[in-house]
C-alpha atoms as a PDB file:
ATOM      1  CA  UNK A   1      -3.232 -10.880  -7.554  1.00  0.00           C
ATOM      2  CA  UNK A   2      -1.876  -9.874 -10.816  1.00  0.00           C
ATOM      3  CA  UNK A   3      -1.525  -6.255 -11.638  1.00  0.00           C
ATOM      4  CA  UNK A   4      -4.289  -6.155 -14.528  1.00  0.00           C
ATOM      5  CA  UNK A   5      -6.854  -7.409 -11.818  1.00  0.00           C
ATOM      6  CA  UNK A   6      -5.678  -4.824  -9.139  1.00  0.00           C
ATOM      7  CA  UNK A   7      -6.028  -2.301 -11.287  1.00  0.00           C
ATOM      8  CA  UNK A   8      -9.496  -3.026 -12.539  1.00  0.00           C
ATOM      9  CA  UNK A   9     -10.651  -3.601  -9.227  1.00  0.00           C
ATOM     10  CA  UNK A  10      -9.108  -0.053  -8.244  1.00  0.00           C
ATOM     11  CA  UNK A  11     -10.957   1.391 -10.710  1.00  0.00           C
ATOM     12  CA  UNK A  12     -14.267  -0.321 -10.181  1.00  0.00           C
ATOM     13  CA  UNK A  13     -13.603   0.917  -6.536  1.00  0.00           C
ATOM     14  CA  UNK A  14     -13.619   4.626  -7.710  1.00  0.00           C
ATOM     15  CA  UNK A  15     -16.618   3.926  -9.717  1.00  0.00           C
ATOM     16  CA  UNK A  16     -18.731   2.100  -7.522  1.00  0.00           C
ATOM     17  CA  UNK A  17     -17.500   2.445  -3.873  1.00  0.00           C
ATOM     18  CA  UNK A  18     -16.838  -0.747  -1.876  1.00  0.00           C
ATOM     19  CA  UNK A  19     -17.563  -4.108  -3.152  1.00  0.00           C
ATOM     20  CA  UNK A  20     -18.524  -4.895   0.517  1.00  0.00           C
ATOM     21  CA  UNK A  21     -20.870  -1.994   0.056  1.00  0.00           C
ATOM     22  CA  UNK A  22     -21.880  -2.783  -3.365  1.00  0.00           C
ATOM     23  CA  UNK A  23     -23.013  -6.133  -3.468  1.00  0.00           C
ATOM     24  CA  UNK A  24     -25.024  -5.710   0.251  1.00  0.00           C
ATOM     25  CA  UNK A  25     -27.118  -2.934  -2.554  1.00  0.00           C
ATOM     26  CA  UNK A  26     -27.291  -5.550  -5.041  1.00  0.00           C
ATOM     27  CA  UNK A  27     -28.008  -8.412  -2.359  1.00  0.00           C
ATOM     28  CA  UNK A  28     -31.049  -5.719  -1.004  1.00  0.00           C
ATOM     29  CA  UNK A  29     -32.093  -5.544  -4.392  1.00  0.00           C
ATOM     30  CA  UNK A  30     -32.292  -9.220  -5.449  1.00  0.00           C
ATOM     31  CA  UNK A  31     -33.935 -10.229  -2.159  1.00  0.00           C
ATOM     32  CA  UNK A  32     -36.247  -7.500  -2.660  1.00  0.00           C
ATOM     33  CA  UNK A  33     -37.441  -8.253  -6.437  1.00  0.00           C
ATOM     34  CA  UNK A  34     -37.635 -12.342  -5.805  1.00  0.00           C
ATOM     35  CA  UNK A  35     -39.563 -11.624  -2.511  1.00  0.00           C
ATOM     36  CA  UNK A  36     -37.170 -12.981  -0.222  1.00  0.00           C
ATOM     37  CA  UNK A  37     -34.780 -11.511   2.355  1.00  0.00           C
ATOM     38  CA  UNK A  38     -31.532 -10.091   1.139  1.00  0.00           C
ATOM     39  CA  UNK A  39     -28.714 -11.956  -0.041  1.00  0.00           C
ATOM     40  CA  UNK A  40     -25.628 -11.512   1.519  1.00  0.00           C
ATOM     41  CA  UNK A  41     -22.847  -9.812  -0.093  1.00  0.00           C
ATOM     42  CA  UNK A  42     -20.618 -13.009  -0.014  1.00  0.00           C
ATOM     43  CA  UNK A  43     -23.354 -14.815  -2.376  1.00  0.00           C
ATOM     44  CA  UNK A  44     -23.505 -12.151  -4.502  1.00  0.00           C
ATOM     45  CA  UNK A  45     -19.829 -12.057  -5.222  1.00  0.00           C
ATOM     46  CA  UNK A  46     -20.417 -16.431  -5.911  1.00  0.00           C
ATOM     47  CA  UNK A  47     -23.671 -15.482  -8.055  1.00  0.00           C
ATOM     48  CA  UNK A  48     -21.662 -13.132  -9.964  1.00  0.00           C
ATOM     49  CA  UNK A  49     -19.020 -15.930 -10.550  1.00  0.00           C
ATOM     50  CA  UNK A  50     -21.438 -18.701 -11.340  1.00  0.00           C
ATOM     51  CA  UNK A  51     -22.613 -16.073 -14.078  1.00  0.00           C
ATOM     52  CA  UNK A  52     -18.849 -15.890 -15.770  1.00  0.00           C
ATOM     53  CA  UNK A  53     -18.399 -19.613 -15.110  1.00  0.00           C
ATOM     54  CA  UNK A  54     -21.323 -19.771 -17.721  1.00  0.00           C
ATOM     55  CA  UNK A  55     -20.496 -16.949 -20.239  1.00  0.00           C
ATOM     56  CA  UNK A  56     -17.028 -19.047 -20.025  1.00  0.00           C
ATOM     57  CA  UNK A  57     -17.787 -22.259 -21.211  1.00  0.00           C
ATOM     58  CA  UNK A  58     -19.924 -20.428 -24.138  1.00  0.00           C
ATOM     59  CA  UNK A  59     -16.430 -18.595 -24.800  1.00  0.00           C
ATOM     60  CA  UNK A  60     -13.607 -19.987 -22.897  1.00  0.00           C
ATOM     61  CA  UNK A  61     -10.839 -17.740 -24.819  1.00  0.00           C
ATOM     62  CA  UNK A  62     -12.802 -14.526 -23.445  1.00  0.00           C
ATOM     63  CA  UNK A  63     -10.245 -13.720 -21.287  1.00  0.00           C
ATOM     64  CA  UNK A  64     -12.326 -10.468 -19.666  1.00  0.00           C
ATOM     65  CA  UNK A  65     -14.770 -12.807 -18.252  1.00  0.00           C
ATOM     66  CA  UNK A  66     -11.796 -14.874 -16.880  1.00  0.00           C
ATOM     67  CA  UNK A  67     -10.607 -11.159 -14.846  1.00  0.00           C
ATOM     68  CA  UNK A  68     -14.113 -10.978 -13.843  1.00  0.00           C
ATOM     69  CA  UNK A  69     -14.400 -14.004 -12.153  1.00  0.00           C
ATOM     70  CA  UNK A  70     -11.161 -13.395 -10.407  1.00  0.00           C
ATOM     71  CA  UNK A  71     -12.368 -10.292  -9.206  1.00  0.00           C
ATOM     72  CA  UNK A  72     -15.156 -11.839  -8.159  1.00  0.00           C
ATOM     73  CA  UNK A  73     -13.500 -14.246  -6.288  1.00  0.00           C
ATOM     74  CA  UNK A  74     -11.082 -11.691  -4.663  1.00  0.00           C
ATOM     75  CA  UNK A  75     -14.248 -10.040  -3.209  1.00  0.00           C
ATOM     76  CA  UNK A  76     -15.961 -12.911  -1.896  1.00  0.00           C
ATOM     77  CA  UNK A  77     -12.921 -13.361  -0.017  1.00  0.00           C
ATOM     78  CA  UNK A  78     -12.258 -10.149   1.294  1.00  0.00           C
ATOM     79  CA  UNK A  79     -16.094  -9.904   2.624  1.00  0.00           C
ATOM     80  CA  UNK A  80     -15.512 -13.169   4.153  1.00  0.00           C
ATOM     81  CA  UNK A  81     -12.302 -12.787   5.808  1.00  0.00           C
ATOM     82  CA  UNK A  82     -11.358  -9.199   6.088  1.00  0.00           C
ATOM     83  CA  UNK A  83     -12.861  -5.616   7.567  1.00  0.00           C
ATOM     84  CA  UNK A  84     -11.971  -4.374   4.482  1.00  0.00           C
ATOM     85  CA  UNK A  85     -14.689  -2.611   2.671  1.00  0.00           C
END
């Protein structure tokens, strides 16, 4: 993972706790205002990179939403396959 990402992700860690943590809230959330049960944190973390896939072929040379969708990715992945929080 390249350092810029880390480090983002660190600090988005400080700020919001766990992504493990995080997106189960947001997957609560969702369910709960479309009336269906929750999502699971793993299809948040795709959801939220199906959103930059989008804002990325509206403005491929955004390179933010390109770190966002690799963060994205690097949660999915750690929900998936790790303890980790």
């Amino acid at each position: 993972m390249q350092k810029r990402i880390k480090e983002i992700l660190d600090d988005r860690q400080q700020e919001y706790g766990s992504a493990r943590n995080n997106f189960t809230a947001i997957g609560r959330m969702w369910g709960a205002l479309l009336a269906i049960e929750d999502i699971e944190p793993e299809i948040v973390a795709l959801m939220f990179d199906a959103a930059k896939s989008v804002r990325i072929v509206a403005n491929p040379e955004h390179e933010d939403s390109w770190i966002d969708k690799e963060g994205y990715i690097h949660h999915g992945k750690q929900i998936v396959f790790t303890n980790e929080p």
